[in-house]
Protein backbone atom coordinates (compact mmCIF):
# COMPACT_ATOMS: atom_id res chain seq x y z
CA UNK A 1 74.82 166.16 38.17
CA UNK A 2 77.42 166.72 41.08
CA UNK A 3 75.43 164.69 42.67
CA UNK A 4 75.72 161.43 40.10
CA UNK A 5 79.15 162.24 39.76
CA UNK A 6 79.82 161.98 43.33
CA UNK A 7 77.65 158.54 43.86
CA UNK A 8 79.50 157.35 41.40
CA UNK A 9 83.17 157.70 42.69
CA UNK A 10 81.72 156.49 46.24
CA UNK A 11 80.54 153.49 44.51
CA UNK A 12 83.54 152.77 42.16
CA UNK A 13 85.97 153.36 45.81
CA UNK A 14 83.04 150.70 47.55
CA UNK A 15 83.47 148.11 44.84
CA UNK A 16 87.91 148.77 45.28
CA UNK A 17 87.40 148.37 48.76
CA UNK A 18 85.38 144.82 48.55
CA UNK A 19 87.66 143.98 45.82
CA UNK A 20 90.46 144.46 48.35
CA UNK A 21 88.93 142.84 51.03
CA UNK A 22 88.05 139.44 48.81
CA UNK A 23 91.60 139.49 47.63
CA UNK A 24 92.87 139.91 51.28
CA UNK A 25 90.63 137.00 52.22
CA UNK A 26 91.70 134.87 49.44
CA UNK A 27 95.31 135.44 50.44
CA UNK A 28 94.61 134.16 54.05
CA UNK A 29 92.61 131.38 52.92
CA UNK A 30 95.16 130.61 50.57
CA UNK A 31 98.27 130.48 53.71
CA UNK A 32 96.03 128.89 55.81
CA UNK A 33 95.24 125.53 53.66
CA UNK A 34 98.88 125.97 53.12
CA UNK A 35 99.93 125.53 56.30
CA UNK A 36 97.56 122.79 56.70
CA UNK A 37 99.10 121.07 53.98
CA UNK A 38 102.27 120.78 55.33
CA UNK A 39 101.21 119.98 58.86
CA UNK A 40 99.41 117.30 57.69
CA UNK A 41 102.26 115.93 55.44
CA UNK A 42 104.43 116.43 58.33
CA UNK A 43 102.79 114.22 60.55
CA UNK A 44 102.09 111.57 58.17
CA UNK A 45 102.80 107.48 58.28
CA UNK A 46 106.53 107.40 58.34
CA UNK A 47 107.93 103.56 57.39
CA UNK A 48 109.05 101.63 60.47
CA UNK A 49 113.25 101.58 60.44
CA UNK A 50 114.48 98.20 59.41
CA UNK A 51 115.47 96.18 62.39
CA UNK A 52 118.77 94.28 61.51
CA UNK A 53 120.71 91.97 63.63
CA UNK A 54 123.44 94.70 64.59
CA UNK A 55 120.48 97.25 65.91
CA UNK A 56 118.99 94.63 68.05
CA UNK A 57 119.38 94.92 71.72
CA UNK A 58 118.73 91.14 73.11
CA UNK A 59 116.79 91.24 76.55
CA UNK A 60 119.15 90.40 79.66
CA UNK A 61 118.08 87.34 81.26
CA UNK A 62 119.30 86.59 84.52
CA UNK A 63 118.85 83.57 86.88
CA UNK A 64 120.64 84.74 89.45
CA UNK A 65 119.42 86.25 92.85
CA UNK A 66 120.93 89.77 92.42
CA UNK A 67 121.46 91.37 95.87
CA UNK A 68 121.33 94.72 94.36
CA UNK A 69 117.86 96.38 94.42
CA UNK A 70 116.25 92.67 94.02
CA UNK A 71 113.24 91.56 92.69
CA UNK A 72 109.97 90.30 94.31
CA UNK A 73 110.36 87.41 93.06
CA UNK A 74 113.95 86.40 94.13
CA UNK A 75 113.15 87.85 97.62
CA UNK A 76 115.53 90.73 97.75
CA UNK A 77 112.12 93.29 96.93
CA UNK A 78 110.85 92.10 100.60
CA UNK A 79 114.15 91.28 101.59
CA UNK A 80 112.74 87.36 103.04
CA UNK A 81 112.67 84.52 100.88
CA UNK A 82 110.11 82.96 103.57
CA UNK A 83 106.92 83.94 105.08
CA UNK A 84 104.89 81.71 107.00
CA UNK A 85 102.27 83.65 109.49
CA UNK A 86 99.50 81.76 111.38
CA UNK A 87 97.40 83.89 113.67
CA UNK A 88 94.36 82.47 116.01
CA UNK A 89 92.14 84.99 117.47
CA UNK A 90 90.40 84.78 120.49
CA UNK A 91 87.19 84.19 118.99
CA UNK A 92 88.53 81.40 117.21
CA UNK A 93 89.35 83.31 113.82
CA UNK A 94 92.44 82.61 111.86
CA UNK A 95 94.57 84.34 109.78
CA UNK A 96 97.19 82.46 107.79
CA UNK A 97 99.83 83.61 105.43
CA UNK A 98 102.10 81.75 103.27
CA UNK A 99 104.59 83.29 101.23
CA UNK A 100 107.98 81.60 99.42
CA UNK A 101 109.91 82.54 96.48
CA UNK A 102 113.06 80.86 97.18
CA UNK A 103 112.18 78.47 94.45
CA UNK A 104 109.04 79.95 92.52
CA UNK A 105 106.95 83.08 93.74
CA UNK A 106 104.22 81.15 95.65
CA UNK A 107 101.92 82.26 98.39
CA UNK A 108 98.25 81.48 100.06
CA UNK A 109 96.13 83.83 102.04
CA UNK A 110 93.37 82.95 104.31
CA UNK A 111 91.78 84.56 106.58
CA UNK A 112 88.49 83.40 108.51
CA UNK A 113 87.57 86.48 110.08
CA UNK A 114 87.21 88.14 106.12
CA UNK A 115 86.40 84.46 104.76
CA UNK A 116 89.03 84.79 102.63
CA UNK A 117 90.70 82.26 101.08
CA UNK A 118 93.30 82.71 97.81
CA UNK A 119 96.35 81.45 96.03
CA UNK A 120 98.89 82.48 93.90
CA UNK A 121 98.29 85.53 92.14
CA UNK A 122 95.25 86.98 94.49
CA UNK A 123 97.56 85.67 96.88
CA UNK A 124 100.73 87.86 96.14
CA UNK A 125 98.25 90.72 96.29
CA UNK A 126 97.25 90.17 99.47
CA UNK A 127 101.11 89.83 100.55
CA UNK A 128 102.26 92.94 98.72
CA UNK A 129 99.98 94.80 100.60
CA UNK A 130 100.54 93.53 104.04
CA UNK A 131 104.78 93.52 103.02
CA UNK A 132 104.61 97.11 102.43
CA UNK A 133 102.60 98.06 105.30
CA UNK A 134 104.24 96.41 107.95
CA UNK A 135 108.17 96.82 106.70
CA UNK A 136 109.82 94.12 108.19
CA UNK A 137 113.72 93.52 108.40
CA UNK A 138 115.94 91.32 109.94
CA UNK A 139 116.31 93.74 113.00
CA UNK A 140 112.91 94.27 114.04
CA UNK A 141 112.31 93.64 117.36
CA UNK A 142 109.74 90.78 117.60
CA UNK A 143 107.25 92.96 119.94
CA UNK A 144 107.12 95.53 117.28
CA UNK A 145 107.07 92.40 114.61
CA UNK A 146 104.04 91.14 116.35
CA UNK A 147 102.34 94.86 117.23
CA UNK A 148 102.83 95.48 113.65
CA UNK A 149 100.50 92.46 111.93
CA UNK A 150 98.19 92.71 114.72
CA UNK A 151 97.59 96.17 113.65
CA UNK A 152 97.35 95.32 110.27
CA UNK A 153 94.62 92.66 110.68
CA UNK A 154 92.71 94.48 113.49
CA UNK A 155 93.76 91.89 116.04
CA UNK A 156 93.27 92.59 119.89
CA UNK A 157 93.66 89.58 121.24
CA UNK A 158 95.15 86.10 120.16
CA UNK A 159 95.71 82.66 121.36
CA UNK A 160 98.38 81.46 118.83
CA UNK A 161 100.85 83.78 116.96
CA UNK A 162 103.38 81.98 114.82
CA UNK A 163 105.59 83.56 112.30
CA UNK A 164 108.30 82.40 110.30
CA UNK A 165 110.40 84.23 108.16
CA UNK A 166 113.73 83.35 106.51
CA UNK A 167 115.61 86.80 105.19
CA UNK A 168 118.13 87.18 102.24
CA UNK A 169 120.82 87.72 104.30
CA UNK A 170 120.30 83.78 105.85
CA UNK A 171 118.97 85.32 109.37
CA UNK A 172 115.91 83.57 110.48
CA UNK A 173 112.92 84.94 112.76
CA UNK A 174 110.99 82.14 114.81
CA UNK A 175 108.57 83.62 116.76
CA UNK A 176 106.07 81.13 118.48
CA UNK A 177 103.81 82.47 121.42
């Protein structure tokens, strides 16, 4: 009987103890879908704020060529205005580049040797890349002007190298050799 009386209690504490544990898992289920609740109310749709005419900022349009920082488009990004490059090679290749924003951003690329040939857009790609490789400024030797866009297209050796280029500060570079 000491027996059945002891199975008994060990059962009865077994059945507390899964009792306890339910109840403890009901509580954290409970806090968690809680939490979740408000997380997910938290981050909910909130209604766009009403724009009225006092809380709208009007864009700044300017017309002006700004000699401040610039823009690519009113020259001052390059610092030229003007850039007219016509190369020849020796093997009878030629590279021409044509580049003006001193009215509207305009510019042509060709360039035999590649059989390229663009406008406009494709164009100011082509420039961008070749303006920010070769850094030119109004003191640049011309040598180093020169050395510099040969590099850039690979050129050894050339018959005709003209360049043009009108800066923002109204210096010009004519070279013609």
């Amino acid at each position: 009987m000491f027996n059945q009386l002891h199975f008994g209690t060990s059962y009865k504490q077994s059945l507390q103890r899964k009792a306890g544990n339910s109840l403890k898992r009901f509580v954290q289920l409970g806090i968690v879908l809680l939490v979740s609740i408000i997380v997910i109310s938290a981050c909910g749709k909130k209604e766009p704020d009403k724009i009225t005419d006092e809380k709208r900022d009007e864009p700044t349009l300017t017309t002006e060529i700004d000699t401040e920082g610039g823009s690519i488009e009113s020259g001052d990004g390059y610092g030229f205005t003007l850039f007219d490059l016509a190369i020849t090679t020796d093997e009878g290749e030629t590279i021409k580049v044509w580049y003006d924003v001193s009215k509207n951003a305009e510019a042509t690329y060709e360039n035999s040797k590649e059989n390229v040939y663009v406008e406009e857009n494709e164009a100011m790609d082509q420039t961008f890349v070749l303006f920010n490789t070769i850094h030119l400024d109004k003191d640049t030797p011309e040598d180093q002007v020169i050395g510099k866009i040969l590099d850039y297209y690979s050129v050894e050796d050339y018959t005709t190298f003209k360049l043009d280029v009108n800066f923002d500060e109204n210096t010009k570079l004519r070279i013609d050799r």
